[in-house]
C-alpha atoms as a PDB file:
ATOM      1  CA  UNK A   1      90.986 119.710  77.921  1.00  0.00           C
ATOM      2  CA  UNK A   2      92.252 116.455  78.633  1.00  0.00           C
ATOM      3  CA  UNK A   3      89.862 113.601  80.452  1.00  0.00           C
ATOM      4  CA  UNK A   4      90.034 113.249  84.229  1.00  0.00           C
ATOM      5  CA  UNK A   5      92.045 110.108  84.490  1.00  0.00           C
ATOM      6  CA  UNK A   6      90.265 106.521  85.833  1.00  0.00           C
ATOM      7  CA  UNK A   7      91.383 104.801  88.822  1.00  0.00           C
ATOM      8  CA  UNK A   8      92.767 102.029  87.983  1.00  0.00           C
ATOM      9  CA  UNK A   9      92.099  98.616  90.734  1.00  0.00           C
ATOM     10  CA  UNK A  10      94.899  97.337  92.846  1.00  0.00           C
ATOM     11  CA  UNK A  11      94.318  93.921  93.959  1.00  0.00           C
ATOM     12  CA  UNK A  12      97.240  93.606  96.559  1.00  0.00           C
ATOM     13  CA  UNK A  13      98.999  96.199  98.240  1.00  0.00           C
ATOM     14  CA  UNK A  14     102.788  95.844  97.923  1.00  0.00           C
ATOM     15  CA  UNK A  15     104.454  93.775 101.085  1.00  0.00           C
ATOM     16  CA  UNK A  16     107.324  96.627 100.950  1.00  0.00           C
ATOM     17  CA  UNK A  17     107.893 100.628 101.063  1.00  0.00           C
ATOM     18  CA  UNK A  18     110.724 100.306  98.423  1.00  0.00           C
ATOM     19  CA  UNK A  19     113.713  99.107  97.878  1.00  0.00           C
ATOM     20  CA  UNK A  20     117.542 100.805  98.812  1.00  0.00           C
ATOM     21  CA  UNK A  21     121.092 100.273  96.547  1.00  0.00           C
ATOM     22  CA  UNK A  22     123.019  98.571  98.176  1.00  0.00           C
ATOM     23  CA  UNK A  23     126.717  99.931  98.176  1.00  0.00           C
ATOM     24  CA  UNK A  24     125.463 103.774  97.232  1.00  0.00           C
ATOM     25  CA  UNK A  25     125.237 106.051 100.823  1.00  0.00           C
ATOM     26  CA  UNK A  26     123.576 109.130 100.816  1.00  0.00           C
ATOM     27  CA  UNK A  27     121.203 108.707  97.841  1.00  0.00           C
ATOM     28  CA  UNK A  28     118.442 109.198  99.568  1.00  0.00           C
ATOM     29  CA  UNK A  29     116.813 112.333  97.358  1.00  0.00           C
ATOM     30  CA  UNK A  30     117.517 110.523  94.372  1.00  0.00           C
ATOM     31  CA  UNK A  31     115.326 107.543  94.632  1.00  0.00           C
ATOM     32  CA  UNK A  32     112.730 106.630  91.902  1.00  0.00           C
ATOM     33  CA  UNK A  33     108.910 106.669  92.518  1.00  0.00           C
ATOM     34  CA  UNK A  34     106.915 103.735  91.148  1.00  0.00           C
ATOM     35  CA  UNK A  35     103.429 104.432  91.202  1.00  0.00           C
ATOM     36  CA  UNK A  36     100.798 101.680  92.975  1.00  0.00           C
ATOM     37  CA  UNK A  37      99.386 101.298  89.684  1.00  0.00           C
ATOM     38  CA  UNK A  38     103.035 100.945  87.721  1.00  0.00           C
ATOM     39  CA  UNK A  39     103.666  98.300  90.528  1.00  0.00           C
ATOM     40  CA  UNK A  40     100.710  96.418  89.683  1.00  0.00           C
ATOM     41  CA  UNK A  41     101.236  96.008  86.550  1.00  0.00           C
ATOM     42  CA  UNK A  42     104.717  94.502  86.524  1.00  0.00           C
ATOM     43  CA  UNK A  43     103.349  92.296  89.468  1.00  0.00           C
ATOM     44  CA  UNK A  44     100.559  90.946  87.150  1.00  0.00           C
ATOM     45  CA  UNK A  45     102.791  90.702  83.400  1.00  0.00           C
ATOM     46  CA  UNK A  46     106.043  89.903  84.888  1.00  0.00           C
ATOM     47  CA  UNK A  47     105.612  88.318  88.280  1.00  0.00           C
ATOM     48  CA  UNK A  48     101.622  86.299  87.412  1.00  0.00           C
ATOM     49  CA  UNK A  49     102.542  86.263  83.572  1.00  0.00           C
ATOM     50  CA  UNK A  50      99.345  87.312  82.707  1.00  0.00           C
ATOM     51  CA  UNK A  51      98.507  88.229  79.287  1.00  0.00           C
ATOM     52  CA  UNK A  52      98.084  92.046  78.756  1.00  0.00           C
ATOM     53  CA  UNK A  53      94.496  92.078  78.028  1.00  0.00           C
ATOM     54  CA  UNK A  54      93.790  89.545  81.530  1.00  0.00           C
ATOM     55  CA  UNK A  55      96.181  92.359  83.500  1.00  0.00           C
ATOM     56  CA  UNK A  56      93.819  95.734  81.820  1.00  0.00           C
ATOM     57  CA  UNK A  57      90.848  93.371  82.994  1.00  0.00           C
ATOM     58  CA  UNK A  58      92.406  92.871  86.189  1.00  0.00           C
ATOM     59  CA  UNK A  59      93.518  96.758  86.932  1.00  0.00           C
ATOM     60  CA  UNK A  60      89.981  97.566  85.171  1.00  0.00           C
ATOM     61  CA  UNK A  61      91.473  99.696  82.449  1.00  0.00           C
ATOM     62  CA  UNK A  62      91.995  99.556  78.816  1.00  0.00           C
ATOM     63  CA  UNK A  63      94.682  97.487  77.156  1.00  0.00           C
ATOM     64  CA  UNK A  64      96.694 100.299  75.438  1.00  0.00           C
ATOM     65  CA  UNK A  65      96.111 101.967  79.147  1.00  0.00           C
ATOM     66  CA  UNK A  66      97.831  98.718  80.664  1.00  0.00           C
ATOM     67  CA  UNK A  67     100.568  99.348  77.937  1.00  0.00           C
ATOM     68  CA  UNK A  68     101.496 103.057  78.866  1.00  0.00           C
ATOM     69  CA  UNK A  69     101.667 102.256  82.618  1.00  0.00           C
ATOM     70  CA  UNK A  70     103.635  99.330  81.772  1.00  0.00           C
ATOM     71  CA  UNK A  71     106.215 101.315  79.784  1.00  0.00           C
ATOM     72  CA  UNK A  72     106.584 103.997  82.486  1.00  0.00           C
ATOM     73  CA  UNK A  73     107.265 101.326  84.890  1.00  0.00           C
ATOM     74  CA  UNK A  74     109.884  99.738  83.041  1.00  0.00           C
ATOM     75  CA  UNK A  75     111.669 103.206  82.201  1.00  0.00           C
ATOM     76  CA  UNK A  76     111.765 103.695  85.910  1.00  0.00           C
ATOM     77  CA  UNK A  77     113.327 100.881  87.155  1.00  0.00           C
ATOM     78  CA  UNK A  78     115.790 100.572  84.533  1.00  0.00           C
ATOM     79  CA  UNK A  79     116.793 104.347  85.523  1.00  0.00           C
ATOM     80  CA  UNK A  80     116.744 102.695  89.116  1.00  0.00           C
ATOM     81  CA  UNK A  81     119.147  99.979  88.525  1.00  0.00           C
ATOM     82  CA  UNK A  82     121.673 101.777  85.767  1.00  0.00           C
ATOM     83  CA  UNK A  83     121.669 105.310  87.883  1.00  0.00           C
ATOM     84  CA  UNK A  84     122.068 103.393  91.297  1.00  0.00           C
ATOM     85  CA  UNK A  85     118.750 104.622  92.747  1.00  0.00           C
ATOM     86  CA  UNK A  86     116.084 103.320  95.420  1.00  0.00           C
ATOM     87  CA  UNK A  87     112.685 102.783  94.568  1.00  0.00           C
ATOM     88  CA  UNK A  88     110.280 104.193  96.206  1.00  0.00           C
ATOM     89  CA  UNK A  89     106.581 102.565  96.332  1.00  0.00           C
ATOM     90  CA  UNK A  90     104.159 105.684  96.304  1.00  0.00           C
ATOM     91  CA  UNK A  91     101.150 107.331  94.881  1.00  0.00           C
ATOM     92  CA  UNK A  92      99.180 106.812  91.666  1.00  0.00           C
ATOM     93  CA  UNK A  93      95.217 106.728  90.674  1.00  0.00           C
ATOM     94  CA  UNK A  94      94.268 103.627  92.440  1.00  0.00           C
ATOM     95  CA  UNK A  95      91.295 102.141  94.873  1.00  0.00           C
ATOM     96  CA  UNK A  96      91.460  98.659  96.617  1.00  0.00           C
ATOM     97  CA  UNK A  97      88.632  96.372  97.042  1.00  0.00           C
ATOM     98  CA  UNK A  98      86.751  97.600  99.854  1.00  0.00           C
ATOM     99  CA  UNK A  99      87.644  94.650 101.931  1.00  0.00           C
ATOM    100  CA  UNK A 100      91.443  95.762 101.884  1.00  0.00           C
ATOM    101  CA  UNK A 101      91.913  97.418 105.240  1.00  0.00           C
ATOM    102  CA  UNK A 102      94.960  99.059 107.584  1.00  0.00           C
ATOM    103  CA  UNK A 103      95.862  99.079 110.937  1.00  0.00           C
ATOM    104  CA  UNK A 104      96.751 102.462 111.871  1.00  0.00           C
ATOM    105  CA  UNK A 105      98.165 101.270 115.004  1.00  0.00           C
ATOM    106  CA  UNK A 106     100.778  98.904 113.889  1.00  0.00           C
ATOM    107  CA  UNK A 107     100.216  99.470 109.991  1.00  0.00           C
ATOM    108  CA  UNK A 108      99.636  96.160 109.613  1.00  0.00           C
ATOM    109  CA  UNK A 109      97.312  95.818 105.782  1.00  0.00           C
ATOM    110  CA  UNK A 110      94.756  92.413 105.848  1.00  0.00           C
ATOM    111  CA  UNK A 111      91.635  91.800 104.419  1.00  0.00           C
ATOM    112  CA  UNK A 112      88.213  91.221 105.969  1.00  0.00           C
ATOM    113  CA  UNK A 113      85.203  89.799 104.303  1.00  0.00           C
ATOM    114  CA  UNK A 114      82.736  90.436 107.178  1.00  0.00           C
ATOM    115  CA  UNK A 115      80.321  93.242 107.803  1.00  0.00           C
ATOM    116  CA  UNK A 116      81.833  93.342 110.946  1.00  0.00           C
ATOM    117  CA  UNK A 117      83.992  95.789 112.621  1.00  0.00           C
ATOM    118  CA  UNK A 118      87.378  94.957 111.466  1.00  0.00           C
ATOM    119  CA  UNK A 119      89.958  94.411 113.801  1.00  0.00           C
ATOM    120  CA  UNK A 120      94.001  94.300 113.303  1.00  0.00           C
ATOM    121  CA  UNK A 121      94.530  90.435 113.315  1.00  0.00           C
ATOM    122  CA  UNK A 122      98.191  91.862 114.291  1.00  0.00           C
ATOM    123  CA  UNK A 123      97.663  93.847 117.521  1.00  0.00           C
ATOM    124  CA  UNK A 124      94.158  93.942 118.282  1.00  0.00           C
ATOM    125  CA  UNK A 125      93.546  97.197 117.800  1.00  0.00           C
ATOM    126  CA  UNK A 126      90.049  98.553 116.343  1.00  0.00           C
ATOM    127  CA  UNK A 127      91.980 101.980 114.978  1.00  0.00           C
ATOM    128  CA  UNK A 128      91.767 100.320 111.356  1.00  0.00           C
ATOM    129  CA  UNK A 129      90.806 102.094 108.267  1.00  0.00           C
ATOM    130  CA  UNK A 130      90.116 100.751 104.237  1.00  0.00           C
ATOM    131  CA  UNK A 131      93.565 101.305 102.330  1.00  0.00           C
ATOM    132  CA  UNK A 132      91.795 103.385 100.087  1.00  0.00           C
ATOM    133  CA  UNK A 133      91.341 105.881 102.916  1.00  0.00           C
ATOM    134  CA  UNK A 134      95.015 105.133 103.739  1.00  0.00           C
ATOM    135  CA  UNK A 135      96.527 106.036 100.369  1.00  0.00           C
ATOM    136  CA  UNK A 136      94.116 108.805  99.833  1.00  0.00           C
ATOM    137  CA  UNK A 137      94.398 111.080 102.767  1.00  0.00           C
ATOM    138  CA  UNK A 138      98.648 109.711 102.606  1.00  0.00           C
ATOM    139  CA  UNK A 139      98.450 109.151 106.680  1.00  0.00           C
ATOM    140  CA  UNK A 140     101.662 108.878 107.887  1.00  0.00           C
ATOM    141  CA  UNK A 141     103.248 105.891 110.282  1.00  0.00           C
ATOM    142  CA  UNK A 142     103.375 106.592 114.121  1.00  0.00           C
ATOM    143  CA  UNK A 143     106.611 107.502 115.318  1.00  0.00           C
ATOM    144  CA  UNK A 144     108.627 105.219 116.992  1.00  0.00           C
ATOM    145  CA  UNK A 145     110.230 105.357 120.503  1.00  0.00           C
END
């Protein structure tokens, strides 16, 4: 039986939901899911140019961990980009630093360092829950209008 498998630490969450193709209508069912932690990586090798073994340290796995995620991540945006499909942020074994928090008001993400309360520096409101809550229980966005 295979081992449970370890979170693995997000430092940022991503500023975006995804990404559409532009030019391609209707592909809406064929877009790609990147995992948070497949998104993290390729933030920290290819966007920080980190070394692998400072990214494992930074996601808190190993270094042939790092490597698989890596990989996957890679395979699924090139299928992205050569098929014509979105990308879709979404999902994955992950936990934020506690101080990561969203507003479930205006889903507004910041980070707080007090023991305080936290309130949405956004809107003001006090309906504001740690991201790891967020991505674990998948809460959806209010509905406009």
């Amino acid at each position: 039986m295979p081992r449970r498998k370890r979170n693995r630490k997000i430092q940022y969450p991503p500023v975006i939901k995804g990404m559409s193709v532009y030019g391609v209508r209707g592909r809406r069912a064929n877009e790609v899911i990147l995992h948070l932690e497949e998104y993290e990586a390729i933030r920290l090798l290819d966007y920080q140019n980190l070394t692998q073994e400072q990214a494992a340290v930074h996601m808190d796995v190993s270094r042939p961990t790092l490597t698989r995620i890596y990989e996957e991540a890679r395979n699924k945006v090139a299928t992205a980009f050569v098929e014509g499909r979105g990308i879709i942020f979404r999902g994955g074994d992950i936990y934020f630093d506690e101080n990561w928090h969203k507003c479930i008001s205006c889903l507004a993400s910041f980070n707080q360092y007090t023991d305080e309360q936290p309130e949405c520096p956004v809107c003001g409101s006090e309906d504001v829950i740690t991201l790891n809550e967020f991505y674990s229980n998948n809460i959806n966005p209010p509905k406009a209008g």
